[in-house]
Each structure stands twice: as C-alpha cells, then as structure tokens.
PDB file of N, CA and C in Angstrom:
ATOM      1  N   UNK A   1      54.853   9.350  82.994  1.00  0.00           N
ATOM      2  CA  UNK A   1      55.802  10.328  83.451  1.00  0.00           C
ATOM      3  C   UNK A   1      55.056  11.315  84.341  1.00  0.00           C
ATOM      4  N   UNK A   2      55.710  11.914  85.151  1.00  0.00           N
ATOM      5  CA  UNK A   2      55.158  12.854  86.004  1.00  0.00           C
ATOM      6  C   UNK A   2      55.875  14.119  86.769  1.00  0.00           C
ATOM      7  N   UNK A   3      55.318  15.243  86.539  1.00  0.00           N
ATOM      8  CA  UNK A   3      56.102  16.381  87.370  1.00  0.00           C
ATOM      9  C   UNK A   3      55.863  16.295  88.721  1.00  0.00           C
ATOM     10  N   UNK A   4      56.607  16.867  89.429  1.00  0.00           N
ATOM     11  CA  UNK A   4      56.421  16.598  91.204  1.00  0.00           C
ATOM     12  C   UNK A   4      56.941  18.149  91.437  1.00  0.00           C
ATOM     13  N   UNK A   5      55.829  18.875  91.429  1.00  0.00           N
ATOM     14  CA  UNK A   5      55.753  20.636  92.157  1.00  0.00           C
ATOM     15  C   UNK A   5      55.919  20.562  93.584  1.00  0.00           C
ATOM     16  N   UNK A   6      57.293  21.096  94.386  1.00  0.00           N
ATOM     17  CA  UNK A   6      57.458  21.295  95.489  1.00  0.00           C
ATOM     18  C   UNK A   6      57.310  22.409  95.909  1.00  0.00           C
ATOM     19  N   UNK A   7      56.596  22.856  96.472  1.00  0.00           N
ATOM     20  CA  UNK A   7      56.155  24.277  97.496  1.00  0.00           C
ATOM     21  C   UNK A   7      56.333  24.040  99.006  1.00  0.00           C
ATOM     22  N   UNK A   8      57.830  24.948  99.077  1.00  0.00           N
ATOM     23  CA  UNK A   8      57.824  25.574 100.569  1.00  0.00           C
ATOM     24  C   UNK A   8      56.652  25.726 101.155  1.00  0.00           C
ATOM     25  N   UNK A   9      56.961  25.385 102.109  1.00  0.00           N
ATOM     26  CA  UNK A   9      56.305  25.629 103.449  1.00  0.00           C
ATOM     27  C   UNK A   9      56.994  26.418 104.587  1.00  0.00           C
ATOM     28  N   UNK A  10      57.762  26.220 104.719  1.00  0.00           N
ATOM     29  CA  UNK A  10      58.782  26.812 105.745  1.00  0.00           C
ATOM     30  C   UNK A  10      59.621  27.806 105.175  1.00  0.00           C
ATOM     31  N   UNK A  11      60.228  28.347 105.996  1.00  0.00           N
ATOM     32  CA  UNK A  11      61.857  29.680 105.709  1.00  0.00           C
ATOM     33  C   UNK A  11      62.560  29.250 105.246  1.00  0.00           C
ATOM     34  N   UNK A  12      63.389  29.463 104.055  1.00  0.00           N
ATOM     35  CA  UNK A  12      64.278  29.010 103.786  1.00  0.00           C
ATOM     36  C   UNK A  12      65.476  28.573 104.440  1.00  0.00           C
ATOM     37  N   UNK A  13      65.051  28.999 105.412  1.00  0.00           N
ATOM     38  CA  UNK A  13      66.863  28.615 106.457  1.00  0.00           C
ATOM     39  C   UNK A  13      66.594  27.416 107.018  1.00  0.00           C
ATOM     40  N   UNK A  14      65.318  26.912 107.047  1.00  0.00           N
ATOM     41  CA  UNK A  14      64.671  25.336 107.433  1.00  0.00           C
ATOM     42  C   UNK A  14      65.456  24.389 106.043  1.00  0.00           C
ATOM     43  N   UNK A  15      64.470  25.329 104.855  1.00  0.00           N
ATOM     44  CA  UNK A  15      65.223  24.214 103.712  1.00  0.00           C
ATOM     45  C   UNK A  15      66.335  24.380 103.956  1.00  0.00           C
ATOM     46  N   UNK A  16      67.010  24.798 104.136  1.00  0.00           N
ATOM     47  CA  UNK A  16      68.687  24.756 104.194  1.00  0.00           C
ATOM     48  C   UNK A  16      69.041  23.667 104.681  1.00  0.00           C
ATOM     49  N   UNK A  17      68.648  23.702 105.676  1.00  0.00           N
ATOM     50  CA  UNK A  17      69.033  22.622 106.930  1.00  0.00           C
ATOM     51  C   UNK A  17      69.149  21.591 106.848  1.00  0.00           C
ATOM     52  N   UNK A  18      67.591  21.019 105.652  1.00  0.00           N
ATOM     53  CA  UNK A  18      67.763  19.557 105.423  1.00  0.00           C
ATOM     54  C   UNK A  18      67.982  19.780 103.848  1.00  0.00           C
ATOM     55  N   UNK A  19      68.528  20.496 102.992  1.00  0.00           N
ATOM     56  CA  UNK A  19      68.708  20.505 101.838  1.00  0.00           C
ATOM     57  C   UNK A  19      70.193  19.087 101.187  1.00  0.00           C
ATOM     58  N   UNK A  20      71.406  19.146 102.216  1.00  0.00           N
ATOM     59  CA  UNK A  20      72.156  18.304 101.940  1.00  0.00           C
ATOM     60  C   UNK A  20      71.338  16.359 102.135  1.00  0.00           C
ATOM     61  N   UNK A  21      70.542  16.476 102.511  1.00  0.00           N
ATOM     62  CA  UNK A  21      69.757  15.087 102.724  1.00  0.00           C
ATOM     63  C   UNK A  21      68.669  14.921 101.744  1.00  0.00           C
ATOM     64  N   UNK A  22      68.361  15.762 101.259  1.00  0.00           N
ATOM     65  CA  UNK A  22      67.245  15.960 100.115  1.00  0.00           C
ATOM     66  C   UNK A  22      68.086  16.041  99.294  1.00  0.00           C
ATOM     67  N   UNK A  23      69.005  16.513  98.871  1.00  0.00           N
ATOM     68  CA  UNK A  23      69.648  16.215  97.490  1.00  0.00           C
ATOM     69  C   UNK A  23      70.492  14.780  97.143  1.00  0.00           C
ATOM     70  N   UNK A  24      70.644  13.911  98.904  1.00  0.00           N
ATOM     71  CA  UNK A  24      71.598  12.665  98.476  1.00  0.00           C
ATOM     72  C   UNK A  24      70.237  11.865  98.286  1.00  0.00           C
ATOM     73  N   UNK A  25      68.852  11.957  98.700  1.00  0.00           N
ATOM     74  CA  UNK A  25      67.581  11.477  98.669  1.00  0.00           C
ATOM     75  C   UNK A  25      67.606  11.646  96.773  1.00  0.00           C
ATOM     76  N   UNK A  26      67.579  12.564  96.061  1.00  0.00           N
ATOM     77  CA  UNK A  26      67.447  12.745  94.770  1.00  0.00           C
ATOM     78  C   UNK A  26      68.742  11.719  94.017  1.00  0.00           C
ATOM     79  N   UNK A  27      69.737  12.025  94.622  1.00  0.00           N
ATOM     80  CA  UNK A  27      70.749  11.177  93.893  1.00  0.00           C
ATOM     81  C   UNK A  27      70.555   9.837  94.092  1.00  0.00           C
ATOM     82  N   UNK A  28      69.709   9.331  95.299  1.00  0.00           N
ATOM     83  CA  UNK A  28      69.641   7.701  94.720  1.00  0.00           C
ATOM     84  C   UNK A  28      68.657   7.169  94.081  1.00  0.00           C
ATOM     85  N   UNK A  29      67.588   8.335  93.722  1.00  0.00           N
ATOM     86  CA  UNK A  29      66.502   7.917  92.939  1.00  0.00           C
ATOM     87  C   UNK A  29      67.126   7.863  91.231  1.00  0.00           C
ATOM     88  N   UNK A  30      68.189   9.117  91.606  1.00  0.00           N
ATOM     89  CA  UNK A  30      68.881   9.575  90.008  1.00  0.00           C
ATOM     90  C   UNK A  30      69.544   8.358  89.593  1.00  0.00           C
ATOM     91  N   UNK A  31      70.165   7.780  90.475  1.00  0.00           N
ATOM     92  CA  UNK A  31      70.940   6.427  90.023  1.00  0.00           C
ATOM     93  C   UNK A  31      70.640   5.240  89.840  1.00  0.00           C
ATOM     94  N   UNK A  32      68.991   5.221  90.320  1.00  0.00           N
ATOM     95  CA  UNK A  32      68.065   4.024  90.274  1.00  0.00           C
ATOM     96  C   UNK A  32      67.421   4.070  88.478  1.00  0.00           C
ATOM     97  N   UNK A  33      67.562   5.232  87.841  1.00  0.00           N
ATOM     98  CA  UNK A  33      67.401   5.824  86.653  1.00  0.00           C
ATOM     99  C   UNK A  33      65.610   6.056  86.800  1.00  0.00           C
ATOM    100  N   UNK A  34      65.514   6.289  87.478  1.00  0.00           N
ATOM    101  CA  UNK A  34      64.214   6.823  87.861  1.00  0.00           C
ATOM    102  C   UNK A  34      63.521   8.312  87.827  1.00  0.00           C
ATOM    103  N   UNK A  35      64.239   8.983  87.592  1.00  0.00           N
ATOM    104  CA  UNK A  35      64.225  10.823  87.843  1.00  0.00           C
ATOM    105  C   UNK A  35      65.011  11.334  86.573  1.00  0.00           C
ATOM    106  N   UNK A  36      64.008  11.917  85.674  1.00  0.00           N
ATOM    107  CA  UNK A  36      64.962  12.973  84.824  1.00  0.00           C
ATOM    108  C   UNK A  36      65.976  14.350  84.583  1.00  0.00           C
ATOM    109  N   UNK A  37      65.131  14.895  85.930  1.00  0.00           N
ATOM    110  CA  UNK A  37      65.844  16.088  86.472  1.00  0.00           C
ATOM    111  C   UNK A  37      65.095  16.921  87.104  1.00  0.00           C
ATOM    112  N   UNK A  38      65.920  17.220  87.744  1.00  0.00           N
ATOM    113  CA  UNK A  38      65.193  18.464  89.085  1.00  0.00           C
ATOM    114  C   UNK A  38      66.065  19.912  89.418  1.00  0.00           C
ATOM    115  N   UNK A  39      65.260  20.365  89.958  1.00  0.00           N
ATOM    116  CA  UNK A  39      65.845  21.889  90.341  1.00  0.00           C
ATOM    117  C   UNK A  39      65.253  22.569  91.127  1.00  0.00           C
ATOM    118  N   UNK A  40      65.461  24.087  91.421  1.00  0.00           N
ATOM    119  CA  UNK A  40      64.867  24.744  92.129  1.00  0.00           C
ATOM    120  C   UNK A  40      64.105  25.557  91.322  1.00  0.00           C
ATOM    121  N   UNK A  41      62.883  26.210  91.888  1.00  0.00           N
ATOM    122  CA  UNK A  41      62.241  27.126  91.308  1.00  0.00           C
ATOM    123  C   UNK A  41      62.649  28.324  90.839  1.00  0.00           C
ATOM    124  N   UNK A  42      62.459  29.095  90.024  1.00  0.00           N
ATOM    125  CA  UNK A  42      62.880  30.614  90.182  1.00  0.00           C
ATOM    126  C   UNK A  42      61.861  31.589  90.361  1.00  0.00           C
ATOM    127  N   UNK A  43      61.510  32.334  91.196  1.00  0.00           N
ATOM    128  CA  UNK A  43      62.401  32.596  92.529  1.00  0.00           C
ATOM    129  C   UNK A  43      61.992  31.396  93.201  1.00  0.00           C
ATOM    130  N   UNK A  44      63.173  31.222  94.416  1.00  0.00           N
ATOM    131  CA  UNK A  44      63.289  29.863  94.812  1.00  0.00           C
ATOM    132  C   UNK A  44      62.084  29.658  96.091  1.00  0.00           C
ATOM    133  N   UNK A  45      61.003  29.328  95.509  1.00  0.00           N
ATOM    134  CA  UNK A  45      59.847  28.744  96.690  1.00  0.00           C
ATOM    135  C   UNK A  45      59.524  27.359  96.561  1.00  0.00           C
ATOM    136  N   UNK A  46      60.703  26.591  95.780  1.00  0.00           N
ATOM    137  CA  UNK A  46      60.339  25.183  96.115  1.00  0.00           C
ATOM    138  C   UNK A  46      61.479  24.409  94.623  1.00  0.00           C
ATOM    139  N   UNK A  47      60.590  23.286  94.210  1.00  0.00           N
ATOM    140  CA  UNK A  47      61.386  22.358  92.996  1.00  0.00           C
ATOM    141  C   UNK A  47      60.208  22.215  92.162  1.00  0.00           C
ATOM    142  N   UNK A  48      61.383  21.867  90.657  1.00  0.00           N
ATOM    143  CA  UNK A  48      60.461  20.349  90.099  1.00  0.00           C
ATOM    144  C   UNK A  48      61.073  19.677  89.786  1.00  0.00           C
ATOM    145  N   UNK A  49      60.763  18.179  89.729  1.00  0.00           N
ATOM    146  CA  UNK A  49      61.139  17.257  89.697  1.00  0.00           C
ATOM    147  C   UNK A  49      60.189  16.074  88.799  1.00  0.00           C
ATOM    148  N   UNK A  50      61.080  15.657  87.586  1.00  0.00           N
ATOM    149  CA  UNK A  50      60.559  14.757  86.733  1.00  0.00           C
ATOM    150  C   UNK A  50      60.719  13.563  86.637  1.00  0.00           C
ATOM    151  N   UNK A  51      59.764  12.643  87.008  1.00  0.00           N
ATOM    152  CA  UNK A  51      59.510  11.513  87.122  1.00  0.00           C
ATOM    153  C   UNK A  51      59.667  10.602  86.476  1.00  0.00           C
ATOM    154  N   UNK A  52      60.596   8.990  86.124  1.00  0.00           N
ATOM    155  CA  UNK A  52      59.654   8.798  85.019  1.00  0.00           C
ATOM    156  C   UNK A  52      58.728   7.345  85.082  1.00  0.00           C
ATOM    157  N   UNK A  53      58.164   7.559  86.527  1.00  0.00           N
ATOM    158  CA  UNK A  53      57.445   6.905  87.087  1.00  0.00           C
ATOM    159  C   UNK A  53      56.145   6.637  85.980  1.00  0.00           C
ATOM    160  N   UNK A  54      55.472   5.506  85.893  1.00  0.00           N
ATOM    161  CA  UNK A  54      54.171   5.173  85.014  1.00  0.00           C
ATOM    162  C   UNK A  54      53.203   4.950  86.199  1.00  0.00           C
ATOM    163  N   UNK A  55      53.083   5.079  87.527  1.00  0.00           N
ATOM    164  CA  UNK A  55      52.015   4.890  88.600  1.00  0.00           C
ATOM    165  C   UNK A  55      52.122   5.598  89.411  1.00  0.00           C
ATOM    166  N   UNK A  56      50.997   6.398  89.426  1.00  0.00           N
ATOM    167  CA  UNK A  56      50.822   7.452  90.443  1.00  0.00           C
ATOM    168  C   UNK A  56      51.202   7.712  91.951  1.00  0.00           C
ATOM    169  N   UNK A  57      50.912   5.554  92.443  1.00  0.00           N
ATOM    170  CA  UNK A  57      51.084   5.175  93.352  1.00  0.00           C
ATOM    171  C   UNK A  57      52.588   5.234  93.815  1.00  0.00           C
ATOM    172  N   UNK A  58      53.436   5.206  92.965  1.00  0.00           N
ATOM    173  CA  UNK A  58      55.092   4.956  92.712  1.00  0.00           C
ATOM    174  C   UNK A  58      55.309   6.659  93.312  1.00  0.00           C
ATOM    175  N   UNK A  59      54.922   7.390  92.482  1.00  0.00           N
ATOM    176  CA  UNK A  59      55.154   9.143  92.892  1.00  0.00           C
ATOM    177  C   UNK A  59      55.265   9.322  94.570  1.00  0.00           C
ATOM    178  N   UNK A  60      53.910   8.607  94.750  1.00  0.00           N
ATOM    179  CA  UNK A  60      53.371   9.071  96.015  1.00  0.00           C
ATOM    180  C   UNK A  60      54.161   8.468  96.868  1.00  0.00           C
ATOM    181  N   UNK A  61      54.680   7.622  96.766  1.00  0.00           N
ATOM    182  CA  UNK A  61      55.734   6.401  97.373  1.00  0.00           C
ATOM    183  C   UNK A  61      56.972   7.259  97.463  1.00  0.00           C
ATOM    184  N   UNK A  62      57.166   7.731  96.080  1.00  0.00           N
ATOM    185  CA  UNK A  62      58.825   8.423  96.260  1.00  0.00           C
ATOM    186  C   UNK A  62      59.142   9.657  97.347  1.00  0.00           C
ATOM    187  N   UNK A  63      57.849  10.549  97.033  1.00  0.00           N
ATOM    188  CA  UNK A  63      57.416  11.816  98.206  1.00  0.00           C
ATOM    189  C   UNK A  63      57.040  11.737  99.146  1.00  0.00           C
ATOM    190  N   UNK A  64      56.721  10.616  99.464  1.00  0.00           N
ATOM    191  CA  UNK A  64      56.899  10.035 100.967  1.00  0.00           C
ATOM    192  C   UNK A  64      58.301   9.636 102.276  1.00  0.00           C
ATOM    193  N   UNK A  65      59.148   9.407 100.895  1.00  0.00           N
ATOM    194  CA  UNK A  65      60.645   9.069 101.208  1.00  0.00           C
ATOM    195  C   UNK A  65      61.403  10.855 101.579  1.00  0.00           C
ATOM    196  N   UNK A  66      60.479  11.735 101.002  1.00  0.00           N
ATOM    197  CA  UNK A  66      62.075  12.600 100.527  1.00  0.00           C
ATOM    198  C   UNK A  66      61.600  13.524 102.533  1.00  0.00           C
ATOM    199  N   UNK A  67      62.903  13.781 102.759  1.00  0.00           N
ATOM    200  CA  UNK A  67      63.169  14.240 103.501  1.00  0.00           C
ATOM    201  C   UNK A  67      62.083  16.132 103.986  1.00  0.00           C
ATOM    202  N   UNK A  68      62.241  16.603 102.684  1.00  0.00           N
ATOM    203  CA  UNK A  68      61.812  17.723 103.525  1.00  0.00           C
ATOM    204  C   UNK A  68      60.194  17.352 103.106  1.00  0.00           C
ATOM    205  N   UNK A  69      59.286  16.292 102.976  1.00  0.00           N
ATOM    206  CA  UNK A  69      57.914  15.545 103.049  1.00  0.00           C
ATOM    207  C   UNK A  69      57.922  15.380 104.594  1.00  0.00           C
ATOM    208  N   UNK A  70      59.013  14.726 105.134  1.00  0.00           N
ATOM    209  CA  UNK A  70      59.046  13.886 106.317  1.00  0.00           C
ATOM    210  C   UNK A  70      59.208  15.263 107.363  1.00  0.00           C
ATOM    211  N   UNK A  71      59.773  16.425 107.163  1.00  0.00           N
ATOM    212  CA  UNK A  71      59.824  17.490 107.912  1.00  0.00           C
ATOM    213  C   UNK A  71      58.517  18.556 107.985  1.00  0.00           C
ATOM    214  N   UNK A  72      57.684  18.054 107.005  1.00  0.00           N
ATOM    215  CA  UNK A  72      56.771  19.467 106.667  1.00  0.00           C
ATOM    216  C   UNK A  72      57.142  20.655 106.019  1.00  0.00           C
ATOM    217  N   UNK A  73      58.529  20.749 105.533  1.00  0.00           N
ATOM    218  CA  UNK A  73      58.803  21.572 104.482  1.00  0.00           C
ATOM    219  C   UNK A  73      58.311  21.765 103.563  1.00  0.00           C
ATOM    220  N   UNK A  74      58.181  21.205 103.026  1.00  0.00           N
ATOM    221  CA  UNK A  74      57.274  21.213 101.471  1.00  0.00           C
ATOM    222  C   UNK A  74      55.810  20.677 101.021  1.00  0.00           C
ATOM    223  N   UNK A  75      55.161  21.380 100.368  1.00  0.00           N
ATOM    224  CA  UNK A  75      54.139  20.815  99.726  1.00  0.00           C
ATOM    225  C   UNK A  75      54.217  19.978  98.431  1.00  0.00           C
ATOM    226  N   UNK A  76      53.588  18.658  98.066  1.00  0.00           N
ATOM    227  CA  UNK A  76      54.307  18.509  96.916  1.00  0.00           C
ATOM    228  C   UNK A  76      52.550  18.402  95.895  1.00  0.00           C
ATOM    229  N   UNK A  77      52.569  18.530  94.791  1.00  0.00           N
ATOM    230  CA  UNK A  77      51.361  17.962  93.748  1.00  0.00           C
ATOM    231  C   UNK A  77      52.678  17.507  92.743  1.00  0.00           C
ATOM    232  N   UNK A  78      51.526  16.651  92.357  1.00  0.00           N
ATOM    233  CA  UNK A  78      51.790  15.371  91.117  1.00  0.00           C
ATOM    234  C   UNK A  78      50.945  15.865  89.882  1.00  0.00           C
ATOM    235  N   UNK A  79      51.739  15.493  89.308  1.00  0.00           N
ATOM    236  CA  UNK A  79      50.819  16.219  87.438  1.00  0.00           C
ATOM    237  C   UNK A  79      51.256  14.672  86.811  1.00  0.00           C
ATOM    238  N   UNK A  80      50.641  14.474  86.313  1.00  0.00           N
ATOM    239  CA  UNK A  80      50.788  12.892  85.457  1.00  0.00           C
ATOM    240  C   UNK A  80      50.991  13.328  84.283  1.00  0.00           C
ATOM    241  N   UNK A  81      51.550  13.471  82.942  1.00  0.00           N
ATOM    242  CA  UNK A  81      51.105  13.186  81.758  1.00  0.00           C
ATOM    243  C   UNK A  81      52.447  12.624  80.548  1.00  0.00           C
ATOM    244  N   UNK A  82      52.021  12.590  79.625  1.00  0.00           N
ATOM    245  CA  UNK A  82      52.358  11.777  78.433  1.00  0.00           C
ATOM    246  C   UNK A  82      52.777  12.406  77.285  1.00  0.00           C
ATOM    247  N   UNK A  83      54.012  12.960  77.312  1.00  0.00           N
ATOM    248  CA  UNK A  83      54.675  13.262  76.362  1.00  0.00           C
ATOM    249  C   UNK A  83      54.644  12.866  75.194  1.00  0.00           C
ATOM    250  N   UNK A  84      54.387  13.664  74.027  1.00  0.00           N
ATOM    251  CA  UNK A  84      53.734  13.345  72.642  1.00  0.00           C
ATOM    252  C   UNK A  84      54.999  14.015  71.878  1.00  0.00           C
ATOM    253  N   UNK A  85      55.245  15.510  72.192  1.00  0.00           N
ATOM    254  CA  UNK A  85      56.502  15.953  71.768  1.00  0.00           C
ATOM    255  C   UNK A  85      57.487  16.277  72.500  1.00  0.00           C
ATOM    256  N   UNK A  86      58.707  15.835  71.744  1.00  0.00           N
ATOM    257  CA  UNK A  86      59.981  16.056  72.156  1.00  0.00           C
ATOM    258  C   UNK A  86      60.935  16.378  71.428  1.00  0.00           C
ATOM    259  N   UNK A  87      62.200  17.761  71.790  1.00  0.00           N
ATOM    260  CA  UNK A  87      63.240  18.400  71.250  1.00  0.00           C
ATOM    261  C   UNK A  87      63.948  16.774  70.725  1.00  0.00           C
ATOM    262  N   UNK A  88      64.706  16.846  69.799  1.00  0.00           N
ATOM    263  CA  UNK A  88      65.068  15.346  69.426  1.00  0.00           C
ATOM    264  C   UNK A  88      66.391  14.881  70.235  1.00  0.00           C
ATOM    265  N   UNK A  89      66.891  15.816  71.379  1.00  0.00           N
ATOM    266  CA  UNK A  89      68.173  15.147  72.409  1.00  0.00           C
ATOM    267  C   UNK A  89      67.010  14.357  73.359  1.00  0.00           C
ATOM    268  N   UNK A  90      65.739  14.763  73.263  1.00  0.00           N
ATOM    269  CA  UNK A  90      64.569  14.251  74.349  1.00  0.00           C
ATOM    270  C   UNK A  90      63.816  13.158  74.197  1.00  0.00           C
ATOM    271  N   UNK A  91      63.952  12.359  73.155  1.00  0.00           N
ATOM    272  CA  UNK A  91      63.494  11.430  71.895  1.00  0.00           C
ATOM    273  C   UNK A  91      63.375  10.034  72.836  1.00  0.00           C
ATOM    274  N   UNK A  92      64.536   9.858  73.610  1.00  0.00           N
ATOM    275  CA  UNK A  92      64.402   8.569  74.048  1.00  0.00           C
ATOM    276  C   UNK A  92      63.627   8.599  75.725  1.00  0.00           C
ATOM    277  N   UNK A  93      62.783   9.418  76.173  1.00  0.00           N
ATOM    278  CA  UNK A  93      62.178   9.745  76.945  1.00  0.00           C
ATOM    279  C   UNK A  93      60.593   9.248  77.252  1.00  0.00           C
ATOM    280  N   UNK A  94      60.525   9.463  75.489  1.00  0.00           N
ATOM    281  CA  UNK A  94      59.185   8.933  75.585  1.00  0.00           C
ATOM    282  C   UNK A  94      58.615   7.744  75.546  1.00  0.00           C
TER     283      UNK A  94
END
C-alpha cells in the first residue's frame, strides 16, 4: 500500500484549471479498485492519495498518468508501507 503526497507547485487558479481532469483521472483508477481514497490537503497545498498498489513501480506509473504530473502542477512523494493496524470498518484493507 502506499500514500501519494501531492504538493502544489503552481497557484491555485492553475489547479483549478486542470482540477476537472484530475479528478475523472482519480475516478478511473477508483473504479479499477485500485485507490482507497483521496482528498485535498488542509489548508489546501496539494492531496493524498491511497494506493493500494504492492509496487513502487505501479505508483510511479499511476503519477505519471495524472494530469496535473503532466502539467508541472504538483509535486508528488510516495511513502510505501504496511498496515498492521486497522479501525475494524478498515479490516479488509489489509
């Protein structure tokens, strides 16, 4: 599994711009059942986004696809790790 930290780069009125293409980009990963959930930061300087990719290589593959990668909007890092505990609605995750 893996978190995917998105950090702005640009003004927000950039993310804006390509925000409706970055979110239909999330919905077909969401429907591939690939992505646990994502959001915006608070305060909003970027996302995270949970993976539930097992290869690093796969991550790097997906953030390659997403739109504001392909614009220079965002910065992204990858955190890898392995969930040991979970709230019990979170149970089948691991």
């Amino acid at each position: 599994m893996f978190l995917i930290i998105v950090d702005y780069r640009k003004p927000i009125e950039e993310v804006e711009r390509f925000l409706a293409e970055h979110r239909a980009f999330l919905d077909r990963h969401f429907s591939r059942g690939e992505l646990l959930c994502s959001g915006p930061q608070q305060p909003r300087t970027g996302g995270v986004i949970v993976s539930r990719a097992t290869e690093r290589a796969e991550v790097e593959a997906f953030v390659r696809e997403d739109p504001f990668y392909r614009e220079g909007i965002a910065e992204y890092r990858i955190v890898g790790f392995e969930p040991t505990k979970c709230a019990p609605e979170f149970e089948g995750v691991r």
